[in-house]
C-alpha atoms as a PDB file:
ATOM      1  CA  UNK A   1       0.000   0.000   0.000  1.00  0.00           C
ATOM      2  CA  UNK A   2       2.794   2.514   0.650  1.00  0.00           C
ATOM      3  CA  UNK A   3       4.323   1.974  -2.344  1.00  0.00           C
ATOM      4  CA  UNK A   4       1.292   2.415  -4.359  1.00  0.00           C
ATOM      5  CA  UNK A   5       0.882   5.853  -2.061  1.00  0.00           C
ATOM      6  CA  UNK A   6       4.345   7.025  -2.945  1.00  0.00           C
ATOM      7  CA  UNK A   7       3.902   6.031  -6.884  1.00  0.00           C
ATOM      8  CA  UNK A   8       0.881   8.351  -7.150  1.00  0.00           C
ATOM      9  CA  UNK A   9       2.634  11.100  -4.754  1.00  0.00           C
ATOM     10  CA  UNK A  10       5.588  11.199  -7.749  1.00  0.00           C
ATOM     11  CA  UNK A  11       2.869  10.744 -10.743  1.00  0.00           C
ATOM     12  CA  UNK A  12       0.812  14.229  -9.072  1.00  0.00           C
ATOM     13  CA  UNK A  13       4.059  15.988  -8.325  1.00  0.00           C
ATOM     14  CA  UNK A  14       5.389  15.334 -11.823  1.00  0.00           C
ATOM     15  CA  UNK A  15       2.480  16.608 -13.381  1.00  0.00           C
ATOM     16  CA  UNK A  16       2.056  19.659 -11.460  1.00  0.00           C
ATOM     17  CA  UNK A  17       6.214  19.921 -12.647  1.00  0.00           C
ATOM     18  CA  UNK A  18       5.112  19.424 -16.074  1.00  0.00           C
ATOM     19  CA  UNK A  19       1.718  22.013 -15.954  1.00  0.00           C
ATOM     20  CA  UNK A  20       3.894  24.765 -13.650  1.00  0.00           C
ATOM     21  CA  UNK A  21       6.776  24.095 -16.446  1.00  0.00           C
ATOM     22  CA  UNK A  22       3.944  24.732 -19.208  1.00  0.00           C
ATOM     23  CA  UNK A  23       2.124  28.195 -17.350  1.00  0.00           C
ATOM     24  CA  UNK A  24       5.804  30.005 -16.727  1.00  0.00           C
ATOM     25  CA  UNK A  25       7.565  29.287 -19.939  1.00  0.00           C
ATOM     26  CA  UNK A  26       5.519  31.873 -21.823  1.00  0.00           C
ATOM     27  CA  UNK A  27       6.415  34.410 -18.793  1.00  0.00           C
ATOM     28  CA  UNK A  28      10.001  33.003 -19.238  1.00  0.00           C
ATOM     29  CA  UNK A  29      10.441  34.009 -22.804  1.00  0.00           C
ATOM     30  CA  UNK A  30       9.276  37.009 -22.410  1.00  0.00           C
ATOM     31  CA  UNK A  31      11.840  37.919 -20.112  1.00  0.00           C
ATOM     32  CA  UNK A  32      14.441  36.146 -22.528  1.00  0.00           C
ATOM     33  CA  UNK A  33      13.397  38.247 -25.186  1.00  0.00           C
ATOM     34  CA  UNK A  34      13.720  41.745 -23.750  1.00  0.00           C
ATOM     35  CA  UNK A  35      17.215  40.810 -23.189  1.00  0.00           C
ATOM     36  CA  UNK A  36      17.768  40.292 -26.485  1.00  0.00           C
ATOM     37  CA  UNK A  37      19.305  42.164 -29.337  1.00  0.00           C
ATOM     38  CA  UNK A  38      16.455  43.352 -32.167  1.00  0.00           C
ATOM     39  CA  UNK A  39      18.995  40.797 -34.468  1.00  0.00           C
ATOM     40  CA  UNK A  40      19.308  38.141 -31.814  1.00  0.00           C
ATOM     41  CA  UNK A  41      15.185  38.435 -31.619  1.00  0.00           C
ATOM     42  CA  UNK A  42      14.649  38.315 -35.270  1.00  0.00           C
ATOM     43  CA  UNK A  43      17.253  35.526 -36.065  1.00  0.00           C
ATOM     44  CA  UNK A  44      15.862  32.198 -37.777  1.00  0.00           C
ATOM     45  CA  UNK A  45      17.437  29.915 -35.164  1.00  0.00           C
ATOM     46  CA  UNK A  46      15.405  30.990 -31.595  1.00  0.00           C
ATOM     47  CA  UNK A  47      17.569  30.936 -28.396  1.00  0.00           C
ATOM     48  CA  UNK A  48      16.670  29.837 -25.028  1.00  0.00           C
ATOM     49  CA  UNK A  49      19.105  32.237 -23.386  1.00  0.00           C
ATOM     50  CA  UNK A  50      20.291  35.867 -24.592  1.00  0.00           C
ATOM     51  CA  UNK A  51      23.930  35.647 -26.459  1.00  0.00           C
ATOM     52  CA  UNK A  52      24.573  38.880 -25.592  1.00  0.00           C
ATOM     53  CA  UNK A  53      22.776  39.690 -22.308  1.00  0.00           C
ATOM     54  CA  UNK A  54      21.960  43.643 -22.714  1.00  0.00           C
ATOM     55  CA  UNK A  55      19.413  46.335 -21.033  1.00  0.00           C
ATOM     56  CA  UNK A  56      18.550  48.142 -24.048  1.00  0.00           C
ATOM     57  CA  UNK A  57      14.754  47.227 -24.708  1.00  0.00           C
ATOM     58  CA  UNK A  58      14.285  48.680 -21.023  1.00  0.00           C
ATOM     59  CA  UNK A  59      16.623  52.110 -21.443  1.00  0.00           C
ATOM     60  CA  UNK A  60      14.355  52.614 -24.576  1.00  0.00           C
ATOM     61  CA  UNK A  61      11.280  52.258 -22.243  1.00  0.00           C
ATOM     62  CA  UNK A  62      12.787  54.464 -19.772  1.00  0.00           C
ATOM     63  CA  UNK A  63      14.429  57.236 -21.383  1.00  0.00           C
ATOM     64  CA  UNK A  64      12.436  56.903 -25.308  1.00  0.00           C
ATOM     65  CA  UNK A  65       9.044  55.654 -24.438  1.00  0.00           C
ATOM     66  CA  UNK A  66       6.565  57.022 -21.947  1.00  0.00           C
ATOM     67  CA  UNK A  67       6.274  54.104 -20.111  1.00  0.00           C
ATOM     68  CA  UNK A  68       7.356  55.377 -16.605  1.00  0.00           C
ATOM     69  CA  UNK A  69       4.389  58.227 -16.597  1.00  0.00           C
ATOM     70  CA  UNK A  70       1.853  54.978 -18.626  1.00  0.00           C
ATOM     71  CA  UNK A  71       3.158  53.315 -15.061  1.00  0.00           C
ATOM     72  CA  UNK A  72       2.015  55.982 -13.074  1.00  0.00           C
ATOM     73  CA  UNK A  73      -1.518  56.868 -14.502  1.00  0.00           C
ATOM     74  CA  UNK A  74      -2.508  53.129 -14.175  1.00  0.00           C
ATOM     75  CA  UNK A  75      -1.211  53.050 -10.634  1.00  0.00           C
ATOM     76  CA  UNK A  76      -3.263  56.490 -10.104  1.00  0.00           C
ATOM     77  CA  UNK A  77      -6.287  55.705 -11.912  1.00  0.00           C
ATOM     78  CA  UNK A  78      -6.698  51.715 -10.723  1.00  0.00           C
ATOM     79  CA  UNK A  79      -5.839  52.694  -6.460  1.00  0.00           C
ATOM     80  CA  UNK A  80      -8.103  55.394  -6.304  1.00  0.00           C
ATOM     81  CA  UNK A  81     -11.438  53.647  -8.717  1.00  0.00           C
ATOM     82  CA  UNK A  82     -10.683  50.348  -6.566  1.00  0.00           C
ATOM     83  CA  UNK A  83     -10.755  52.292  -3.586  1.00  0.00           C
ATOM     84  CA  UNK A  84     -14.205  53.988  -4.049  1.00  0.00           C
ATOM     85  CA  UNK A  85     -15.489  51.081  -5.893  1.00  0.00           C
ATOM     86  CA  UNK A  86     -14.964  49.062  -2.839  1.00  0.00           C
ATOM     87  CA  UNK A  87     -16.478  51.580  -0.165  1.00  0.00           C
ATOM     88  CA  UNK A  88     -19.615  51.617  -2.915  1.00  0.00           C
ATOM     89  CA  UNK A  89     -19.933  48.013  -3.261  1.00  0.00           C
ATOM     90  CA  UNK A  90     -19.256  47.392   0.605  1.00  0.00           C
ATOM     91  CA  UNK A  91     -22.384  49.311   1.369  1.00  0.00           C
ATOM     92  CA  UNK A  92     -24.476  48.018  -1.318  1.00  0.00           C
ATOM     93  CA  UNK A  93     -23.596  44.585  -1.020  1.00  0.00           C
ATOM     94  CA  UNK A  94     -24.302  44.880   3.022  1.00  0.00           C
ATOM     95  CA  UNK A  95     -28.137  46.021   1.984  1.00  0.00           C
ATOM     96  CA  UNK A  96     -28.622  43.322  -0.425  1.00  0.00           C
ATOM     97  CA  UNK A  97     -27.460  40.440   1.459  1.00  0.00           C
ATOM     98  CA  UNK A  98     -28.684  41.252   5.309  1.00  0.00           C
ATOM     99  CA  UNK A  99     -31.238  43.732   4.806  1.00  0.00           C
ATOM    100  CA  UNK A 100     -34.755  42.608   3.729  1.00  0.00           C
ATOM    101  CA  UNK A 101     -36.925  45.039   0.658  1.00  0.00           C
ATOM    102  CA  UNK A 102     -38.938  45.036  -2.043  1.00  0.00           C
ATOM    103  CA  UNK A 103     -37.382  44.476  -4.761  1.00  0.00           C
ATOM    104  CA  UNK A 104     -34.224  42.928  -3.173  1.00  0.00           C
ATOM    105  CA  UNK A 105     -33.728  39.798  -5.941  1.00  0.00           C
ATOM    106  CA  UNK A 106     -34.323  42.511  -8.511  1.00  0.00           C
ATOM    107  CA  UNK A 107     -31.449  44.495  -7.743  1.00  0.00           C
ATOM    108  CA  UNK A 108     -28.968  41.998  -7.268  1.00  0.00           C
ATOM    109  CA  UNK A 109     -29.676  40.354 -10.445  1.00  0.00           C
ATOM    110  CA  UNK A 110     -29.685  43.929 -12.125  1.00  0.00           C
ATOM    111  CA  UNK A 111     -26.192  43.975 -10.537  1.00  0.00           C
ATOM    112  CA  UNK A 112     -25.214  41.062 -12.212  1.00  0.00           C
ATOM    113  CA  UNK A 113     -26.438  41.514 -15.328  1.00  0.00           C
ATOM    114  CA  UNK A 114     -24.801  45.561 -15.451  1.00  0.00           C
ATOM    115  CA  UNK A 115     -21.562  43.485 -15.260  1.00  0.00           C
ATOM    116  CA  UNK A 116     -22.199  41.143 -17.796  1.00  0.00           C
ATOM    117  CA  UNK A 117     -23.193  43.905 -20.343  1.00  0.00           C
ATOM    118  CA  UNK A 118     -20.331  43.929 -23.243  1.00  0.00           C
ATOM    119  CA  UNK A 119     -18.327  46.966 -23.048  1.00  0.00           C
ATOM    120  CA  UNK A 120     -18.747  47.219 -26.841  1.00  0.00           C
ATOM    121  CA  UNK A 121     -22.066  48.641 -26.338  1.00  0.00           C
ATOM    122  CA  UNK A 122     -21.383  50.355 -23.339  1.00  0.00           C
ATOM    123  CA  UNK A 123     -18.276  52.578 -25.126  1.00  0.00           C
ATOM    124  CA  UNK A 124     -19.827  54.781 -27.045  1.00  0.00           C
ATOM    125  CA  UNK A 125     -22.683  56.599 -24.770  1.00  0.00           C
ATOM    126  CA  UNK A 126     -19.756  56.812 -22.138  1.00  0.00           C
ATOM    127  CA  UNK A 127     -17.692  58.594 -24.450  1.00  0.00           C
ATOM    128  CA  UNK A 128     -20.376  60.592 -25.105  1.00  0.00           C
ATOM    129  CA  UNK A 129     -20.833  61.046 -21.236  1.00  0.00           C
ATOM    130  CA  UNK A 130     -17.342  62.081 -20.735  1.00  0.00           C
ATOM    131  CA  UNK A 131     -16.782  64.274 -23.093  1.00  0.00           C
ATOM    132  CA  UNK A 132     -20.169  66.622 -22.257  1.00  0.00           C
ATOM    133  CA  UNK A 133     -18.644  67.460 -19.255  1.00  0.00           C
ATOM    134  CA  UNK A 134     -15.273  68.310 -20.614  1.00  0.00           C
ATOM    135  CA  UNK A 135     -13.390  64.998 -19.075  1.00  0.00           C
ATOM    136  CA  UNK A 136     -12.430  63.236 -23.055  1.00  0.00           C
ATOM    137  CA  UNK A 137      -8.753  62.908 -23.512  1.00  0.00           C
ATOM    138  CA  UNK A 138      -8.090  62.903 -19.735  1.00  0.00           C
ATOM    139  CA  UNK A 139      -7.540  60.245 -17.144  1.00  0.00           C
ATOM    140  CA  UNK A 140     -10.127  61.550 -15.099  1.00  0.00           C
ATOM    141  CA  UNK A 141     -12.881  60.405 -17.607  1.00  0.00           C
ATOM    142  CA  UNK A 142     -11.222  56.889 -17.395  1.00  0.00           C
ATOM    143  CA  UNK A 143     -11.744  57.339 -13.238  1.00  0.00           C
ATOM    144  CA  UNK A 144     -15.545  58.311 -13.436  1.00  0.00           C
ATOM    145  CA  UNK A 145     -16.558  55.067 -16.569  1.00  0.00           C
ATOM    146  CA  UNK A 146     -14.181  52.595 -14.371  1.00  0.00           C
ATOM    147  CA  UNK A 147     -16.581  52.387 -12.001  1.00  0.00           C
ATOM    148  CA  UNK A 148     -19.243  51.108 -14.195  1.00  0.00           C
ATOM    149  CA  UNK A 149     -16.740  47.760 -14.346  1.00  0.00           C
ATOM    150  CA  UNK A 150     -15.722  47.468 -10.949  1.00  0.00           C
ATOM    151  CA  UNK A 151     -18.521  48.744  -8.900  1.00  0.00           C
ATOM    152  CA  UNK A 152     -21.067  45.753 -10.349  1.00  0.00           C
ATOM    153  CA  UNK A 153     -18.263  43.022 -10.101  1.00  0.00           C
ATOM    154  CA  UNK A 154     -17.001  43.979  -6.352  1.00  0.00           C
ATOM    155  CA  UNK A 155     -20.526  44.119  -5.451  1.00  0.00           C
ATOM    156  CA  UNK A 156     -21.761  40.688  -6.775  1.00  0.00           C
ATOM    157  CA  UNK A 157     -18.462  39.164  -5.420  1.00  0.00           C
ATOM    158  CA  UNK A 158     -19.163  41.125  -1.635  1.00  0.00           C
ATOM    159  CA  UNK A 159     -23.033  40.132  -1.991  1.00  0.00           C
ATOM    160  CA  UNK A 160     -22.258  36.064  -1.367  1.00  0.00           C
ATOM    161  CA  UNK A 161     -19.281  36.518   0.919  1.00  0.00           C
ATOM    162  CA  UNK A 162     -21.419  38.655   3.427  1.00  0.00           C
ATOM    163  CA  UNK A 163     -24.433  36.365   3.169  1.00  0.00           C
ATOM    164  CA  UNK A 164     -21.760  33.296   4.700  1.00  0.00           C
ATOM    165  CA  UNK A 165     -21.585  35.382   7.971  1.00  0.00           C
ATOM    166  CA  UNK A 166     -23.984  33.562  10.290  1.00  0.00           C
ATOM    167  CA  UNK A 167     -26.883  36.381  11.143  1.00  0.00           C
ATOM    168  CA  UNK A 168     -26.585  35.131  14.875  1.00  0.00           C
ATOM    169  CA  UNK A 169     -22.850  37.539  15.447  1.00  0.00           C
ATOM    170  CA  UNK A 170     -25.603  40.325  13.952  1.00  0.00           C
ATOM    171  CA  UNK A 171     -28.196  39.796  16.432  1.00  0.00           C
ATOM    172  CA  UNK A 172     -25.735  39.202  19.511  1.00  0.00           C
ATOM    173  CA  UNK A 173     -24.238  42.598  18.735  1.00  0.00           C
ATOM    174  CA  UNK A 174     -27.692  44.224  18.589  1.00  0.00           C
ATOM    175  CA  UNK A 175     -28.335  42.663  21.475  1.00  0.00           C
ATOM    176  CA  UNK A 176     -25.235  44.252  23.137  1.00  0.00           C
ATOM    177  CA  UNK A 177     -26.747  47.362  22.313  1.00  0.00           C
ATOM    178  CA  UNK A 178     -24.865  47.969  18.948  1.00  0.00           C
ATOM    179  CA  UNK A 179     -26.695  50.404  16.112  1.00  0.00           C
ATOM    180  CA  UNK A 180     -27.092  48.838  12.258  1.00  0.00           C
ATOM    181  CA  UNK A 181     -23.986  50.899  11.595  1.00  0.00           C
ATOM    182  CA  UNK A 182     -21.885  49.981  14.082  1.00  0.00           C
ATOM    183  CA  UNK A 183     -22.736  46.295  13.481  1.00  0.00           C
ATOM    184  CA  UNK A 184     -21.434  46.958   9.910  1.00  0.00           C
ATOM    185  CA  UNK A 185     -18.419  49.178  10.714  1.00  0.00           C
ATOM    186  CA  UNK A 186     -17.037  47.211  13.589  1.00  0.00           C
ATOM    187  CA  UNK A 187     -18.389  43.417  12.944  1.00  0.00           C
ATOM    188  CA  UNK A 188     -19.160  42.551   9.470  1.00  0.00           C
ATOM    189  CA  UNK A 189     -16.895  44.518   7.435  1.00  0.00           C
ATOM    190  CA  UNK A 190     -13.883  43.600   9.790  1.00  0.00           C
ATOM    191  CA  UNK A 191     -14.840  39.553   9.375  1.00  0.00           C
ATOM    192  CA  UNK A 192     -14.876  40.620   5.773  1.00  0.00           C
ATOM    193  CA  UNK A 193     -11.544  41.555   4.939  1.00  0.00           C
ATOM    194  CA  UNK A 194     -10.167  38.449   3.369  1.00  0.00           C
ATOM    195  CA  UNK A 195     -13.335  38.401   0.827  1.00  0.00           C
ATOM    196  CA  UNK A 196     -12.781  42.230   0.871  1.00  0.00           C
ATOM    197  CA  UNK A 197      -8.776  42.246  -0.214  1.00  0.00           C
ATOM    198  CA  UNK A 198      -9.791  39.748  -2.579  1.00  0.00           C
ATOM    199  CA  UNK A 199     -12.113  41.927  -4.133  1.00  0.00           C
ATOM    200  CA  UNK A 200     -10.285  44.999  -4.071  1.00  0.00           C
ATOM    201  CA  UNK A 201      -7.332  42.929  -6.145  1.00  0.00           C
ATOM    202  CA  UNK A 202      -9.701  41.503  -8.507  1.00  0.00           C
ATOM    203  CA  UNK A 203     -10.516  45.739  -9.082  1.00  0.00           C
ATOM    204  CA  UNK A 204      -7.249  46.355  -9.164  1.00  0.00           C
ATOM    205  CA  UNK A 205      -6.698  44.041 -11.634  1.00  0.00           C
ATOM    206  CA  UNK A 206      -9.702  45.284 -14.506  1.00  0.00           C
ATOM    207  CA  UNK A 207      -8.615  48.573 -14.271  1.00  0.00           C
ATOM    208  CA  UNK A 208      -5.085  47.838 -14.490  1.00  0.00           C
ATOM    209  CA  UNK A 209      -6.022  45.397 -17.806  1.00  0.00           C
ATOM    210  CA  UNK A 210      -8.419  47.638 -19.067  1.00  0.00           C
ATOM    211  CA  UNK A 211      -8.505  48.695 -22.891  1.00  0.00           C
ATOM    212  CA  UNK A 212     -11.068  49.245 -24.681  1.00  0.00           C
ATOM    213  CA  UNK A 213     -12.374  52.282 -22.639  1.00  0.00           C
ATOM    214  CA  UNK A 214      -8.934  53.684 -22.421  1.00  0.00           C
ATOM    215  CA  UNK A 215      -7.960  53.964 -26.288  1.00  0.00           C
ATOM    216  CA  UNK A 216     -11.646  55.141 -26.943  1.00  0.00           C
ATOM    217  CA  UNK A 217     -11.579  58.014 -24.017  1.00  0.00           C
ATOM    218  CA  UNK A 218      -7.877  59.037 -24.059  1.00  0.00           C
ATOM    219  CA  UNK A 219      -5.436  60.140 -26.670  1.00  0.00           C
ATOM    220  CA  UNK A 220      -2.956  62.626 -25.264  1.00  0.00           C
ATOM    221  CA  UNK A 221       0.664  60.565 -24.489  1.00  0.00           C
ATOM    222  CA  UNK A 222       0.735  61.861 -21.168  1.00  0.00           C
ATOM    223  CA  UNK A 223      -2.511  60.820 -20.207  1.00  0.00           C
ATOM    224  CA  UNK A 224      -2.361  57.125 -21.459  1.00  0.00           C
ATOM    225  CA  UNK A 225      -2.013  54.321 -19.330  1.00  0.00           C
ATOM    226  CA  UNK A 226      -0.206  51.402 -19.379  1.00  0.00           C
ATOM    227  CA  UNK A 227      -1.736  49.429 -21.774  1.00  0.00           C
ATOM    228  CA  UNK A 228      -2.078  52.405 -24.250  1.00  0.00           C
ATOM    229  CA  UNK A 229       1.676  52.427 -23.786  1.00  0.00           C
ATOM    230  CA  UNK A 230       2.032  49.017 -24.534  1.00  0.00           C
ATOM    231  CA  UNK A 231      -0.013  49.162 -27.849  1.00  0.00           C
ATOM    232  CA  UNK A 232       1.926  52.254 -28.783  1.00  0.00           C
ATOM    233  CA  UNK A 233       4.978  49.975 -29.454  1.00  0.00           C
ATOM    234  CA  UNK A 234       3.638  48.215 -32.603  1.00  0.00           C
ATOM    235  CA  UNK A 235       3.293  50.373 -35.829  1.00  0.00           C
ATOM    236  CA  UNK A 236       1.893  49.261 -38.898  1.00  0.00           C
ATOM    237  CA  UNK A 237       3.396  45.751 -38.842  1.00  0.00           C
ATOM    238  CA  UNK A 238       6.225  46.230 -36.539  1.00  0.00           C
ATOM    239  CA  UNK A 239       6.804  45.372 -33.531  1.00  0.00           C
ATOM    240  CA  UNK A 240       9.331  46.794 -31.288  1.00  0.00           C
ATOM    241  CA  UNK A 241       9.326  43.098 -29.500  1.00  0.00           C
ATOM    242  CA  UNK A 242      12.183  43.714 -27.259  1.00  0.00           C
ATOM    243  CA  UNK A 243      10.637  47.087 -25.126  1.00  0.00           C
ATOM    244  CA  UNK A 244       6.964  45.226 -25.887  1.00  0.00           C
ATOM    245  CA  UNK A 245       8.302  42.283 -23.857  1.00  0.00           C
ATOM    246  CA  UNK A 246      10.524  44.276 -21.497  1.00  0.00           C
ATOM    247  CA  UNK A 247       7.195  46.736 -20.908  1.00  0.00           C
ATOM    248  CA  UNK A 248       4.575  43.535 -20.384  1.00  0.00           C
ATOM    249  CA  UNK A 249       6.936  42.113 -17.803  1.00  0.00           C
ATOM    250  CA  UNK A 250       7.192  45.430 -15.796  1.00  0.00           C
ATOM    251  CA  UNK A 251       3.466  45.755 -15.880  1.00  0.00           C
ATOM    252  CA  UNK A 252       2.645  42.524 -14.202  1.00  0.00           C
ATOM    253  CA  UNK A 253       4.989  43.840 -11.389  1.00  0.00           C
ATOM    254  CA  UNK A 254       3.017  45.850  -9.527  1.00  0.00           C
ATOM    255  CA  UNK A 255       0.247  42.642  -9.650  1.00  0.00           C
ATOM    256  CA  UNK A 256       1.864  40.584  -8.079  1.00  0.00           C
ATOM    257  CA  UNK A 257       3.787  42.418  -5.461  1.00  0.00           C
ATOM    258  CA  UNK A 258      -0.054  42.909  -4.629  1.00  0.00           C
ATOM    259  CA  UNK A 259      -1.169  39.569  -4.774  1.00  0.00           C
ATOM    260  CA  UNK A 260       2.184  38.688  -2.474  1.00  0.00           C
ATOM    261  CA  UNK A 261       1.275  41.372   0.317  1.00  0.00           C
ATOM    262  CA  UNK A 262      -2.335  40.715   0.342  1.00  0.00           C
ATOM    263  CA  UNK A 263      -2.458  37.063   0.151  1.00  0.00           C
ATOM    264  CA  UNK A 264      -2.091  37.043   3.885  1.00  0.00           C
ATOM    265  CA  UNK A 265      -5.907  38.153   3.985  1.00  0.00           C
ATOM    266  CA  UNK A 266      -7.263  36.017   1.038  1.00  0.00           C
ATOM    267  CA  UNK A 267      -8.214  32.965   3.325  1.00  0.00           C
ATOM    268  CA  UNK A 268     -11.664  32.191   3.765  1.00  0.00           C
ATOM    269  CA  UNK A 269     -13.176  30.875   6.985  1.00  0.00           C
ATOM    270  CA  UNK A 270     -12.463  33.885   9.551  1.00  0.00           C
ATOM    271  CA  UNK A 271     -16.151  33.231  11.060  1.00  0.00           C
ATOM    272  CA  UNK A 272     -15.691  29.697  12.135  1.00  0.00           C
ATOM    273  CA  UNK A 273     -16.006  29.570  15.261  1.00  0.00           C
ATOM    274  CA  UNK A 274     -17.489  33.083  15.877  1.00  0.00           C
ATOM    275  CA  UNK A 275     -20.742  31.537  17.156  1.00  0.00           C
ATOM    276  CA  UNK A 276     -20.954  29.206  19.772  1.00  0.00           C
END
């Protein structure tokens, strides 16, 4: 028997090798490549490993390219929409899940379905909102349509974590003599915060990836953000694949040095226990 054990122990950790191997290796070559010379990355025979290791493609990105200020506008504009967008959906997820209206399943499936809508069709009247009050071509109009991504998904995501908190650490607070609010501020919300880091990365995250909404609403070079940068790199049909590469691998930086700091929080479960 512990044989057999021990043969599927090596067969599962060889294929998690073999998968983990499979994931990184397009993360791998991207990093290969923006060490790379614009010959070394065009030559017929591919290399696993620069020939001549250099830092070009990223002094290009630094000192040629706008990247560092693309950097900072994402950094801007995703903190500060994830921020509100969580404070927003925080509320309105707390009234949907443990308050009791008309109307109630309505909402939260209207909540649902405002995420699902395809930004395709949602593009052009927010353009059109944006730039009647004078915010086209700037970064704010990216921070006031944002929302209309986040605020729906953080809310739908909040809605079922705050519904697993068992109603009975509600009603003993109450019965200590705590308001609605305080309930929220000091019990719920605090019991929340893995589901609520989680949340606030997966914001993060859409605004940091975001496109569409960006090239439609901004155009100015020192208002783009990081993925306009990005784009900016290929003209016609050439591609600048050394700063492209160098460029993607810097933007999925600030990701996961998020992920890494807040995956601390991201564990479920907090409550167990909580009611005796």
């Amino acid at each position: 028997m512990e044989k057999t054990s021990v043969g599927k122990q090596i067969i599962v950790y060889a294929t998690l090798i073999v998968l983990l191997i499979f994931a990184l290796f397009p993360l791998y070559w991207m990093l290969n490549t923006s060490f790379k010379s614009q010959a070394e990355i065009y030559s017929m025979t591919p290399s696993f490993w620069p020939k001549h290791f250099g830092w070009g493609a990223y002094d290009k990105l630094v000192n040629e390219k706008n990247f560092l200020t693309n950097v900072k506008n994402s950094v801007w504009v995703s903190l500060l929409v994830s921020f509100v967008s969580i404070v927003i959906s925080m509320l309105a997820a707390y009234a949907i899940s443990k308050l009791h209206f008309k109307g109630r399943g309505i909402v939260s499936k209207g909540i649902l379905y405002a995420y699902l809508m395809p930004r395709a069709v949602l593009f052009i009247p927010l353009y059109m909102l944006v730039s009647g009050i004078g915010l086209n071509d700037s970064i704010y109009g990216l921070m006031l349509i944002y929302p209309t991504i986040t605020v729906p998904y953080a809310t739908w995501m909040l809605i079922s974590y705050f519904k697993s908190i068992p109603t009975e650490i509600e009603e003993a607070a109450m019965i200590d003599g705590c308001t609605r609010l305080r309930t929220m501020l000091s019990i719920i919300f605090p019991l929340s915060a893995p589901g609520i880091a989680a949340t606030f990365i997966f914001a993060f995250t859409l605004c940091w990836s975001e496109y569409l909404y960006a090239l439609v609403v901004v155009t100015k070079s020192a208002d783009k953000t990081i993925t306009l940068g990005l784009s900016d790199m290929i003209v016609g049909d050439v591609f600048a694949w050394g700063p492209l590469m160098g460029g993607s691998i810097l933007a999925s930086i600030p990701v996961i040095i998020m992920y890494l700091f807040t995956s601390k929080f991201m564990v479920s479960g907090m409550t167990v226990g909580g009611v005796k």
